[in-house]
Protein backbone atom coordinates (compact mmCIF):
# COMPACT_ATOMS: atom_id res chain seq x y z
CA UNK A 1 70.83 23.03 101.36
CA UNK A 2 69.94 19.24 101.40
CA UNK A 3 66.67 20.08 103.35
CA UNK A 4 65.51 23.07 100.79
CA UNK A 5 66.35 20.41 97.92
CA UNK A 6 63.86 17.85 99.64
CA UNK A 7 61.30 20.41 100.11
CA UNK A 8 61.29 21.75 96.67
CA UNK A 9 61.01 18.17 95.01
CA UNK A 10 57.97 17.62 98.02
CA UNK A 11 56.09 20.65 96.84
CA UNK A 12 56.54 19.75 93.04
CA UNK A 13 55.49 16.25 93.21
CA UNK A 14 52.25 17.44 95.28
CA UNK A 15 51.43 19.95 92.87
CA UNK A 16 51.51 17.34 89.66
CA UNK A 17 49.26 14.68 91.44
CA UNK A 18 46.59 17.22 92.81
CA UNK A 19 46.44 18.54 89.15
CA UNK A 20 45.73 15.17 87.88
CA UNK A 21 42.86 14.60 90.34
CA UNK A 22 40.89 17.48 89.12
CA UNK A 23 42.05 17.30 84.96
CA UNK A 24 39.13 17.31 82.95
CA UNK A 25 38.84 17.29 79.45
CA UNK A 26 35.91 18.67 77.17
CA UNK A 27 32.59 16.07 76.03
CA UNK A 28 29.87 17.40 73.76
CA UNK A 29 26.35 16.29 73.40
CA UNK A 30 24.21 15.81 70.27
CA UNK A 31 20.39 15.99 70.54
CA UNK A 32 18.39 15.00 67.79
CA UNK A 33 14.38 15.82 67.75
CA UNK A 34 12.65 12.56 67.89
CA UNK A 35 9.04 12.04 66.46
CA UNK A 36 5.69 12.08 68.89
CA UNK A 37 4.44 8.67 68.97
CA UNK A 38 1.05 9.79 67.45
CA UNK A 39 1.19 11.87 64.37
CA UNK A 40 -1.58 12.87 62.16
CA UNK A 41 -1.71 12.11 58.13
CA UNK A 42 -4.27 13.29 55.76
CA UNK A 43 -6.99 10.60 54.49
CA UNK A 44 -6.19 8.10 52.10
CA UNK A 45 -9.66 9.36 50.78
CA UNK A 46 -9.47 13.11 50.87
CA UNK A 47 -13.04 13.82 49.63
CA UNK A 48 -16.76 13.50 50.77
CA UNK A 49 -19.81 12.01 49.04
CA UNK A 50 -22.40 14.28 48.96
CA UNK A 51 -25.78 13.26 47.22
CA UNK A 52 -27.05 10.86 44.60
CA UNK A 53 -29.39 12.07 41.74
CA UNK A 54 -31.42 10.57 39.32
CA UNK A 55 -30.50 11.34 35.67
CA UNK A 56 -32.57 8.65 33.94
CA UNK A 57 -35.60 7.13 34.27
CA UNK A 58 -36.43 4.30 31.04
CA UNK A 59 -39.77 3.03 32.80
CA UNK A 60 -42.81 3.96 30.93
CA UNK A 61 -45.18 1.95 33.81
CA UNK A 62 -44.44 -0.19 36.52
CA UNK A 63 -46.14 -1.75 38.95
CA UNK A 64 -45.74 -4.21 41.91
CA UNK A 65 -49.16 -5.08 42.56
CA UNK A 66 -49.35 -4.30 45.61
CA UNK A 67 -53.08 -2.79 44.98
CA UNK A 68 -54.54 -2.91 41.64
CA UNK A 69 -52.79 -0.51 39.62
CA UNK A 70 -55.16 2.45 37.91
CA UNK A 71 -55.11 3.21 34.64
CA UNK A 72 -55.16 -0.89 33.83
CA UNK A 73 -57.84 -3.03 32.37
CA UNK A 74 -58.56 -6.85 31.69
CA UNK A 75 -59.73 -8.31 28.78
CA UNK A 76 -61.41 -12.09 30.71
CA UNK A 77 -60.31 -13.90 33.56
CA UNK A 78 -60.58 -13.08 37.13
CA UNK A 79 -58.15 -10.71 38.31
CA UNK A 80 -57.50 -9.83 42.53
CA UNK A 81 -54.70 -8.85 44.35
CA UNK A 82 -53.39 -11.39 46.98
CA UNK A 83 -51.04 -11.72 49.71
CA UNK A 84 -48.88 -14.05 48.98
CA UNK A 85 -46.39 -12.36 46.20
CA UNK A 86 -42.29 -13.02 45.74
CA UNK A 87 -42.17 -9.74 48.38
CA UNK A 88 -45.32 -8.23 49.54
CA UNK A 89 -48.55 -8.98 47.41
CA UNK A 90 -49.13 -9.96 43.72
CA UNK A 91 -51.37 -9.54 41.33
CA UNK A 92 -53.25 -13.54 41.05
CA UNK A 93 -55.00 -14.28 37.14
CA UNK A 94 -57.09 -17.18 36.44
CA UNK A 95 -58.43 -17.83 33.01
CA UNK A 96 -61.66 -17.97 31.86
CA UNK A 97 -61.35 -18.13 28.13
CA UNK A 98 -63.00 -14.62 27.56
CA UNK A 99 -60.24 -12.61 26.04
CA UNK A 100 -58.06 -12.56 23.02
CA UNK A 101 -57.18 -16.18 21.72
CA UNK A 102 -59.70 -17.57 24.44
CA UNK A 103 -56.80 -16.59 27.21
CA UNK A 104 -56.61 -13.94 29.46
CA UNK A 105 -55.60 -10.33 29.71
CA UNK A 106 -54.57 -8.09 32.23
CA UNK A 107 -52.86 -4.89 30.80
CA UNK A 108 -51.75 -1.75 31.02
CA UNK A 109 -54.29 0.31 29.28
CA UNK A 110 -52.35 2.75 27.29
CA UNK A 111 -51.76 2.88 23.54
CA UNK A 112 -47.73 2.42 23.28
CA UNK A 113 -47.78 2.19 19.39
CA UNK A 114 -45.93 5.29 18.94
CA UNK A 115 -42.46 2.54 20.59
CA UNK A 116 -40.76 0.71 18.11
CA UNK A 117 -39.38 -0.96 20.57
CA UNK A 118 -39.87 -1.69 24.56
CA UNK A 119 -38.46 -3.91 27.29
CA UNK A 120 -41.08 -5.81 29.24
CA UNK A 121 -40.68 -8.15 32.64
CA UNK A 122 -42.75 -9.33 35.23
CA UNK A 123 -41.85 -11.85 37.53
CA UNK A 124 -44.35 -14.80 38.04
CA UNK A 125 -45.32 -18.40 39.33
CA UNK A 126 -47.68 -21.11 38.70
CA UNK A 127 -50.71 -21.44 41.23
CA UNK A 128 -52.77 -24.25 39.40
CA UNK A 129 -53.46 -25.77 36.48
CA UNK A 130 -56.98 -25.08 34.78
CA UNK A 131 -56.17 -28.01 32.28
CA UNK A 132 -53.94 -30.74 31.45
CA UNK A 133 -51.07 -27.91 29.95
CA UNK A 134 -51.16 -23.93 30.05
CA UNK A 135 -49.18 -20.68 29.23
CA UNK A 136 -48.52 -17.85 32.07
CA UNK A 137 -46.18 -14.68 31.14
CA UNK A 138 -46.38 -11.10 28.67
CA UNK A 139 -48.93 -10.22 26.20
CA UNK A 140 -48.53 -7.67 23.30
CA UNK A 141 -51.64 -6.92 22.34
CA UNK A 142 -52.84 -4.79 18.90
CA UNK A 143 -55.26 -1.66 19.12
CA UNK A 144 -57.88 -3.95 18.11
CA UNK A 145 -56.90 -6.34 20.76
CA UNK A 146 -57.85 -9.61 18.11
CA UNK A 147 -54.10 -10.04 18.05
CA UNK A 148 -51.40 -10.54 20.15
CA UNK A 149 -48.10 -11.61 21.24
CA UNK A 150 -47.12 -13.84 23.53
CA UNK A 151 -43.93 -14.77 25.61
CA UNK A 152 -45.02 -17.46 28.22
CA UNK A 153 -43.70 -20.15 30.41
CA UNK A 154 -45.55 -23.20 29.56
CA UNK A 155 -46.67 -25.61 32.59
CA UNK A 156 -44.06 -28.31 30.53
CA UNK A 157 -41.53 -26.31 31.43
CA UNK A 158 -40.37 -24.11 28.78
CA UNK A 159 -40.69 -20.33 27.31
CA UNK A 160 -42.50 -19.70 24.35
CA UNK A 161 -43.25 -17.32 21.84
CA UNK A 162 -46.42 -17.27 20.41
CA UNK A 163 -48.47 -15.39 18.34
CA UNK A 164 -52.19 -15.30 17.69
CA UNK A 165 -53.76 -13.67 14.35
CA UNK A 166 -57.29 -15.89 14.75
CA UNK A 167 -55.02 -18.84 15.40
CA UNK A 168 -52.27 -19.61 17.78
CA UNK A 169 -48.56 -19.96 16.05
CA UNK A 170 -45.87 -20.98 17.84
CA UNK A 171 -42.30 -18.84 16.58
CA UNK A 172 -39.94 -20.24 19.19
CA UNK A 173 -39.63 -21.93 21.97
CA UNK A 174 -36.60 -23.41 24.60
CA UNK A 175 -36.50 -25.54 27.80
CA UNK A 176 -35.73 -23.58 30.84
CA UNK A 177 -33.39 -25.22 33.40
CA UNK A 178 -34.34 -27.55 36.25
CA UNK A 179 -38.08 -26.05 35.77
CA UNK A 180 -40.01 -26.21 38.61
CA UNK A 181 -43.94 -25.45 38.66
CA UNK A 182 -43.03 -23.98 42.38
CA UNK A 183 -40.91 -21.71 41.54
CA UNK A 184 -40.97 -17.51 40.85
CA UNK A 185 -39.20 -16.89 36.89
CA UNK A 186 -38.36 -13.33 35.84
CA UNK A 187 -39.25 -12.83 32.21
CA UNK A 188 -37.78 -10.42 30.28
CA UNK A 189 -37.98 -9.44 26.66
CA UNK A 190 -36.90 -6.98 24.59
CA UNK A 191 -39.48 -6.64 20.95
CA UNK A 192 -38.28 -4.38 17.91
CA UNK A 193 -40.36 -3.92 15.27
CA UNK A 194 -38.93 -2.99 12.08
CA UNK A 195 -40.38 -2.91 8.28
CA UNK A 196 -39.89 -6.31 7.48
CA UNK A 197 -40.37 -8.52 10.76
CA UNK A 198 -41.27 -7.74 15.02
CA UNK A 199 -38.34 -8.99 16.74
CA UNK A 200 -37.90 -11.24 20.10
CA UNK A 201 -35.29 -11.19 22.50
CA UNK A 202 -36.23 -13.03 25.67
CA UNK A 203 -34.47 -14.30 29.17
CA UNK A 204 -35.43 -15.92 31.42
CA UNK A 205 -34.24 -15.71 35.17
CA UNK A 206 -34.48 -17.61 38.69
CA UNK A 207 -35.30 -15.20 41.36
CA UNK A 208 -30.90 -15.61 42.53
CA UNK A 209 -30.55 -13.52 39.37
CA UNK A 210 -29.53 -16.80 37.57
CA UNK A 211 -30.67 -17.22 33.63
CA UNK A 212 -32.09 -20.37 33.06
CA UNK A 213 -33.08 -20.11 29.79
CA UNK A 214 -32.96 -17.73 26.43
CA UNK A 215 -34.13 -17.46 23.11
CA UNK A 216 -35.13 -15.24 20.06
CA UNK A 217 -37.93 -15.56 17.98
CA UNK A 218 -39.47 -13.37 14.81
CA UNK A 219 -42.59 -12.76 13.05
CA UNK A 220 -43.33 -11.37 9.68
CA UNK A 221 -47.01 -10.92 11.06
CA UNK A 222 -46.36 -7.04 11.50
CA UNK A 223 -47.51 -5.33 14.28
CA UNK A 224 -47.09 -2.96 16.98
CA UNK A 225 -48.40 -3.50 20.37
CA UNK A 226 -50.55 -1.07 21.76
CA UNK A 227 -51.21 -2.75 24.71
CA UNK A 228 -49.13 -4.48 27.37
CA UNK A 229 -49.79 -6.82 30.08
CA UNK A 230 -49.51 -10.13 31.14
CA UNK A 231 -51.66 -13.46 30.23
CA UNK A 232 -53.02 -16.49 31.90
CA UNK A 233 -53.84 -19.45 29.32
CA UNK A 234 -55.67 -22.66 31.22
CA UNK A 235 -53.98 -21.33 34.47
CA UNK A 236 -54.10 -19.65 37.21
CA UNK A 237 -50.82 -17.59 37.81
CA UNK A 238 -49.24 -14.80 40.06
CA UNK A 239 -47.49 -12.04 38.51
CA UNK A 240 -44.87 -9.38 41.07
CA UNK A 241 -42.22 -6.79 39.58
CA UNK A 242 -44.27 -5.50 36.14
CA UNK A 243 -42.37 -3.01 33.98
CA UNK A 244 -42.55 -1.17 30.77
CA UNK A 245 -38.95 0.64 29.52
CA UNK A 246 -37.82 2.19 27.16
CA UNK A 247 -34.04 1.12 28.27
CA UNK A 248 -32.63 -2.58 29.62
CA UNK A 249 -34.43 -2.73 32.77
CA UNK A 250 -31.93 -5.31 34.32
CA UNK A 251 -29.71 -3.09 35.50
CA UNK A 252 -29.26 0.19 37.57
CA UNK A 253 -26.36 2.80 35.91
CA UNK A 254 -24.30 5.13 38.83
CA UNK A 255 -22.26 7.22 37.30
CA UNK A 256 -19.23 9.85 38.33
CA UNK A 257 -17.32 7.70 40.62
CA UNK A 258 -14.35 8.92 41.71
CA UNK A 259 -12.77 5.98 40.34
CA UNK A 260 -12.25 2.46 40.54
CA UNK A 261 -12.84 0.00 43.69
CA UNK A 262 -15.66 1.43 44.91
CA UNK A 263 -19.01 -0.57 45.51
CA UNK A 264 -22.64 0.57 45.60
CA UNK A 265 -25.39 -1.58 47.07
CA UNK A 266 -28.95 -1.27 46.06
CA UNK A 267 -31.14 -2.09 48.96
CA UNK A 268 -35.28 -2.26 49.30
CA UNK A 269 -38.18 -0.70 51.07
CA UNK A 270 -36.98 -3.71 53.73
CA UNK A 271 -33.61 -3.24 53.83
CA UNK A 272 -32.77 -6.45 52.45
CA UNK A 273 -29.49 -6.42 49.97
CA UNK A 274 -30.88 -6.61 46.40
CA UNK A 275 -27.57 -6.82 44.45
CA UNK A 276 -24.22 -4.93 44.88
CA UNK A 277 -21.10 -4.46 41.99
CA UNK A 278 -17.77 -2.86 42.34
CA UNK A 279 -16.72 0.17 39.96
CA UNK A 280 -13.98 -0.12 37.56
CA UNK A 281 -14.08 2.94 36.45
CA UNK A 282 -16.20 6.39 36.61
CA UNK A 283 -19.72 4.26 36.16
CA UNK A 284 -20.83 0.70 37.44
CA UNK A 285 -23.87 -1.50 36.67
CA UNK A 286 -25.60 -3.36 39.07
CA UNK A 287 -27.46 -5.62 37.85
CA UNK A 288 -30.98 -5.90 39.55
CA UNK A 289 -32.42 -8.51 37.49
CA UNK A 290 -33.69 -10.47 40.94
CA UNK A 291 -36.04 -7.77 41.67
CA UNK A 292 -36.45 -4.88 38.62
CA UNK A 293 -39.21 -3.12 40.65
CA UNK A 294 -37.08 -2.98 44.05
CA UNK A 295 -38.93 -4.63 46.86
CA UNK A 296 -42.67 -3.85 46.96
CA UNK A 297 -42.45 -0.83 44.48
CA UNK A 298 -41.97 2.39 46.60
CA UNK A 299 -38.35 3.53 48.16
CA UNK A 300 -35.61 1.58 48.98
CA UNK A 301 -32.01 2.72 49.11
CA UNK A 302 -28.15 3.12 48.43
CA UNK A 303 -25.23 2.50 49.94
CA UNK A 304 -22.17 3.43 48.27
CA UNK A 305 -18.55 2.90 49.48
CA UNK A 306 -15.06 3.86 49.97
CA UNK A 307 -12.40 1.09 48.56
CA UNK A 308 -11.66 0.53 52.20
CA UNK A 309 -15.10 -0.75 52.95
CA UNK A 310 -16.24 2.00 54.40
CA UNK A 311 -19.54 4.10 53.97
CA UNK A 312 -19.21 6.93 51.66
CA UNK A 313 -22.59 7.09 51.32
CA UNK A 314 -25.96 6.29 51.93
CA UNK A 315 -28.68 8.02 50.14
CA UNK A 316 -32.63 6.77 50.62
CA UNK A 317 -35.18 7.11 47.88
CA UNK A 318 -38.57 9.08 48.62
CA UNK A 319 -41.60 7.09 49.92
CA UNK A 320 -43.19 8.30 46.65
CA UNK A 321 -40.67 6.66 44.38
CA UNK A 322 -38.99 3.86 43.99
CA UNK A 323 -35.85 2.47 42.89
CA UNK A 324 -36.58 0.82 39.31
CA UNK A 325 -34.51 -1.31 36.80
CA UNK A 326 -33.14 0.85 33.76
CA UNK A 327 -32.69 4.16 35.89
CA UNK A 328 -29.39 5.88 35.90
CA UNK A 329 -27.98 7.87 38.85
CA UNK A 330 -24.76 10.34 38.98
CA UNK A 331 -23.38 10.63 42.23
CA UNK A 332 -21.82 14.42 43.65
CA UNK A 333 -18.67 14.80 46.03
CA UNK A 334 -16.38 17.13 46.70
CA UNK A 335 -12.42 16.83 47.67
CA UNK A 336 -11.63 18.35 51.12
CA UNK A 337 -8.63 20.70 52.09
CA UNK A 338 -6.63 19.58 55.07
CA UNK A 339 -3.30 21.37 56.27
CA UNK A 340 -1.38 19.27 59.04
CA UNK A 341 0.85 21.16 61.26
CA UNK A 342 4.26 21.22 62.41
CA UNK A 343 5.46 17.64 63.46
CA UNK A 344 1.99 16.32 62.46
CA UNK A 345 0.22 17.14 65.92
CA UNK A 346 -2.74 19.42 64.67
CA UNK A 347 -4.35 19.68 61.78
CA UNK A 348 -7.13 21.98 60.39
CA UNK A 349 -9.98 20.20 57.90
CA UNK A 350 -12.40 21.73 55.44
CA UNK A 351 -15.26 19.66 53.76
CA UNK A 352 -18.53 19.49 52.54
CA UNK A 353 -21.66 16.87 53.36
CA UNK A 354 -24.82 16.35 52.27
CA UNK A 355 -27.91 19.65 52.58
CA UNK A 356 -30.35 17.17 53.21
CA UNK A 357 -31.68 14.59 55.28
CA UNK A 358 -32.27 12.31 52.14
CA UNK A 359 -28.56 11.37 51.90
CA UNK A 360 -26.25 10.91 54.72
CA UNK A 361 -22.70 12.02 53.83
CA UNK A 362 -19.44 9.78 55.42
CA UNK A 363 -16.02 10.98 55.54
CA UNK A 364 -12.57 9.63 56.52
CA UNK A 365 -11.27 13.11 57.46
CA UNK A 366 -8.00 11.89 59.00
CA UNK A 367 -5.37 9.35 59.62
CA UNK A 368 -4.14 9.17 63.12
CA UNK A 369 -0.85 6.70 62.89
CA UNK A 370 0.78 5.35 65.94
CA UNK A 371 4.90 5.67 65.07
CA UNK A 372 5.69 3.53 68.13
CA UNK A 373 6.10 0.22 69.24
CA UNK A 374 3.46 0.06 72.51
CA UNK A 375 -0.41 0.71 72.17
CA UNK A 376 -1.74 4.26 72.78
CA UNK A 377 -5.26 5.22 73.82
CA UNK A 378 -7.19 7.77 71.79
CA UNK A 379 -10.33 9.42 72.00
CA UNK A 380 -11.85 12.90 70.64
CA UNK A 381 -13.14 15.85 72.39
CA UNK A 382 -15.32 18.47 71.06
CA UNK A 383 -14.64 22.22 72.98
CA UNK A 384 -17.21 24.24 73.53
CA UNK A 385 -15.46 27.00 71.68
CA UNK A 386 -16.91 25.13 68.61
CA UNK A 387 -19.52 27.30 65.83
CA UNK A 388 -22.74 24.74 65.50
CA UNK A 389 -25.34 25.41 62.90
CA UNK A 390 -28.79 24.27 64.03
CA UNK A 391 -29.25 22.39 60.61
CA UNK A 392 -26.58 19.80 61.78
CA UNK A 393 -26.36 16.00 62.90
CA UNK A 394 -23.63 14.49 62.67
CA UNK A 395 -21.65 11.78 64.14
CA UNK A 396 -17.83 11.81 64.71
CA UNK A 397 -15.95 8.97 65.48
CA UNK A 398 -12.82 7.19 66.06
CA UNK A 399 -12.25 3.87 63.80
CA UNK A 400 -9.76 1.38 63.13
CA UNK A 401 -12.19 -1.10 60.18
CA UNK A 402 -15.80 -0.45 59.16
CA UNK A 403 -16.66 -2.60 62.19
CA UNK A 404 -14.96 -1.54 64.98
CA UNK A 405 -15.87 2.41 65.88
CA UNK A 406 -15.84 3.89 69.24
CA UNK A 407 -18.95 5.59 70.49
CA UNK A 408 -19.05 9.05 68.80
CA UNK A 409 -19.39 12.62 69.80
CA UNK A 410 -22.91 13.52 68.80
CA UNK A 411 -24.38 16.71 67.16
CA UNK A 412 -28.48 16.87 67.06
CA UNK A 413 -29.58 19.80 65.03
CA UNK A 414 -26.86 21.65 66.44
CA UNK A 415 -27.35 20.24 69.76
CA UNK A 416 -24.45 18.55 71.39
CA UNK A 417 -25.57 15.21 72.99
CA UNK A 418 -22.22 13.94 73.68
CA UNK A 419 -18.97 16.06 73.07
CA UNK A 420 -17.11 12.67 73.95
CA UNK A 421 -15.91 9.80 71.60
CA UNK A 422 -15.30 6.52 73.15
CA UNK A 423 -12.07 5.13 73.97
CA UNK A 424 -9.77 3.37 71.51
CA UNK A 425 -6.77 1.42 71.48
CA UNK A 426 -4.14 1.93 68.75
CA UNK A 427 -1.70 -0.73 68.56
CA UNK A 428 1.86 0.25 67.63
CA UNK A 429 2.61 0.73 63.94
CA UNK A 430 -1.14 0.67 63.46
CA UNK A 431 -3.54 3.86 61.80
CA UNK A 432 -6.94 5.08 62.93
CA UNK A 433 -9.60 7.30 60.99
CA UNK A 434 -11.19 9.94 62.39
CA UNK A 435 -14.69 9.31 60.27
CA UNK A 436 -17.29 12.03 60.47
CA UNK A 437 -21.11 11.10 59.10
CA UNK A 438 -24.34 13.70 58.76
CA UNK A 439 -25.98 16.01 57.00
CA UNK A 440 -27.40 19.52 57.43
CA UNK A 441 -30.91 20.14 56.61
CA UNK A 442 -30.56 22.68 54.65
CA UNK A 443 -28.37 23.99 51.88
CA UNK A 444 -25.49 26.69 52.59
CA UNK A 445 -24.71 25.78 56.16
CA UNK A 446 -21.12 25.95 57.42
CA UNK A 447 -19.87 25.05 61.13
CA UNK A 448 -16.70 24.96 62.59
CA UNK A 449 -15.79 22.51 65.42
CA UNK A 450 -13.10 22.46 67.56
CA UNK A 451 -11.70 19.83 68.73
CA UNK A 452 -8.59 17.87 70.39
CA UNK A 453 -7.36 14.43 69.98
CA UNK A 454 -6.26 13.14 73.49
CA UNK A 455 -3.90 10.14 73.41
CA UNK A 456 -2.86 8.66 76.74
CA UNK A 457 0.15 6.19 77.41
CA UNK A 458 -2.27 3.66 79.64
CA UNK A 459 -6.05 3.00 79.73
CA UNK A 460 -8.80 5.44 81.61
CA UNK A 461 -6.61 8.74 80.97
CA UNK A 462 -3.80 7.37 83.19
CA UNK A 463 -0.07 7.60 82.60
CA UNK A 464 0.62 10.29 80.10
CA UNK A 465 -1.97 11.94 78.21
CA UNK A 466 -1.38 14.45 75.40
CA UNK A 467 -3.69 16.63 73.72
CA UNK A 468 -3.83 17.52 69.58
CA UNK A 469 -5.87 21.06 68.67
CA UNK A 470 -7.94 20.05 65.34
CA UNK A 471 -10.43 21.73 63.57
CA UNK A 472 -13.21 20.67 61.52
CA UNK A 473 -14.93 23.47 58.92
CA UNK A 474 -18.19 21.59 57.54
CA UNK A 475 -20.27 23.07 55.00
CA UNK A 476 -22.97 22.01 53.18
């Protein structure tokens, strides 16, 4: 009975400890969806400049004398074009006592008594002295042309206003700063002539833009010019930049901005920067004062941008125009749809750009935002699957600032000359753009591109690469 007892408490004891080595209780795991370390955003900017038009135009003449101009006359003195103007040539008068008030007249030979009142400038410099003193600058001349107004730089060193009724009559008259017989002035005046006096408003300008000197002046010795030109008095002078407007020509008015921050730059015929100013609000001014007839008088161009620094823009003037002081422009954009997808890894983009070769249209289609820690590497592919009209060129591109792009896929009038961007490196917590730039040649063009954004975890597509579907409508 002992021996059963022992062998009962044997088999219970080895029962409870091989229980125990195979107990288990129950665990439970919690998985939470974490975010891809690229993700796309729409643009900070989510529309597209399109064109810039010309609404105004307050220039009854101009010239920039780079040839005689037709349709003018002189009145004495030798008149000849010459090579050695602020840019390009300039018209060069020297005096030979032979026209009104024994000076001399070069002038635009149309009667413009019907204005009240005109703006006039010219931009001009001393060659030589004729005589111990002298007058160079703007004549206002009657229809009988026996009498005239004058607004002149004097070889002391100071603008004038003059006027000459059989005799010469000096109405006002200021120093102009640090003078310098050497130096290029911009005059410009502004004449109203009412029922009881002719009016002067004059400025005078260095060739930075800077004014040096200003006055007014009247005279109850009632008339209006007919004829308008510029003078050389006991000097010989070169005259660059001559306008006639109806509207302050020292300054260039865009208009329909999409808002504040954004800056337009006026550039000429040699793409030198001419002036630039930075919207407050739907319009800006730029004041052009330097150069009023933009380079050497015949296209030139604009460059208009995001608040970011980047091109919005960029919009070149005909070869048979020119970009003048006192014109007004409106610019035309147009917002762009963009619907991201599910966890912000595709994304499908519909815009418009410019229909013509004239303006080139920029736009910062996307934000691609690196949500981790450790730089990825990012470049675009375009699929052949992608819809090209033959009216297209356009770039698109991968950039991180204004000056630092990759290489960009390339479109060629619907050609595809390179369906690869360049490489780029996207630091973590750091945002790129995808930035697209072109135009179609012609109006009511639409193409669809496919294409995929391939991010890799290391350099040269090795590690881990992953690839975002996005599509790009563009119409024009």
């Amino acid at each position: 009975m002992r021996y059963i007892l022992i062998l009962f408490l044997f088999i219970f004891l080895f029962n409870l400890v091989y229980g125990s080595v195979f107990d288990y209780y129950p665990s439970s795991i919690s998985l939470s969806p974490v975010s891809p370390p690229i993700i796309l955003q729409s643009s900070d900017y989510p529309f597209s400049c399109i064109g810039l038009s010309r609404t105004y135009r307050g220039a009854v003449t101009y010239t920039d004398f780079e040839a005689l101009p037709s349709g003018w006359t002189s009145y004495g003195g030798t008149w000849s074009i010459v090579s050695s103007g602020y840019k390009g040539n300039a018209l060069q008068g020297a005096d030979n006592n032979n026209g009104t008030g024994k000076a001399s007249q070069y002038y635009y030979n149309t009667d413009l008594s019907s204005y009240a009142s005109l703006w006039v400038s010219v931009k001009t410099k001393l060659v030589n002295l004729l005589k111990k003193s002298g007058y160079y600058g703007i004549s206002l001349i009657n229809s009988g042309k026996n009498s005239m107004y004058t607004i002149e730089i004097d070889t002391k060193g100071n603008i004038v206003v003059r006027s000459y009724t059989g005799s010469w009559s000096t109405l006002s008259s200021t120093s102009i700063q640090n003078y310098s017989s050497s130096n290029w002035y911009i005059i410009v005046v502004n004449y109203t002539v009412t029922s009881s006096a002719v009016n002067f408003y004059v400025w005078v300008y260095d060739v930075n833009g800077a004014q040096v000197a200003s006055l007014t002046a009247s005279s109850t010795n009632i008339f209006t010019p007919s004829y308008i030109g510029v003078d050389v008095n006991d000097v010989t002078a070169l005259f660059d930049d001559f306008i006639i407007s109806n509207t302050d020509p020292r300054i260039i008015t865009i208009s329909n901005l999409p808002g504040s921050g954004y800056v337009v730059e006026v550039y000429d015929n040699l793409n030198n920067l001419v002036s630039t100013a930075t919207s407050t609000g739907s319009t800006v001014s730029v004041n052009i004062v330097s150069d009023i007839v933009v380079g050497t008088g015949y296209d030139g161009s604009f460059t208009i941008r995001y608040p970011n620094g980047f091109p919005c823009l960029g919009y070149n003037v005909s070869t048979s125009d020119a970009i003048l002081g006192g014109d007004s422009y409106s610019l035309s954009y147009s917002f762009a749809t963009t619907n991201i997808g599910s966890n912000s890894t595709s994304a499908v983009i519909s815009t418009y750009i410019s229909g013509s070769s004239s303006s080139k249209s920029y736009v910062l289609t996307l934000k691609i935002y690196n949500n981790d820690v450790k730089p990825y590497y990012i470049r675009l592919i375009l699929d052949t699957s992608s819809s090209i009209s033959s009216y297209l060129t356009l770039n698109i591109t991968i950039t991180t600032s204004p000056s630092a792009m990759a290489d960009p896929i390339r479109v060629v009038s619907g050609s595809v000359i390179n369906k690869f961007s360049g490489w780029i490196s996207l630091s973590g917590g750091s945002y790129a753009y995808i930035y697209v730039s072109g135009y179609y040649t012609s109006s009511g063009q639409s193409s669809t591109l496919n294409l995929y954004l391939e991010y890799c975890s290391l350099s040269n597509e090795n590690g881990v690469c992953v690839f975002y579907p996005i599509q790009m409508v563009i119409k024009s």
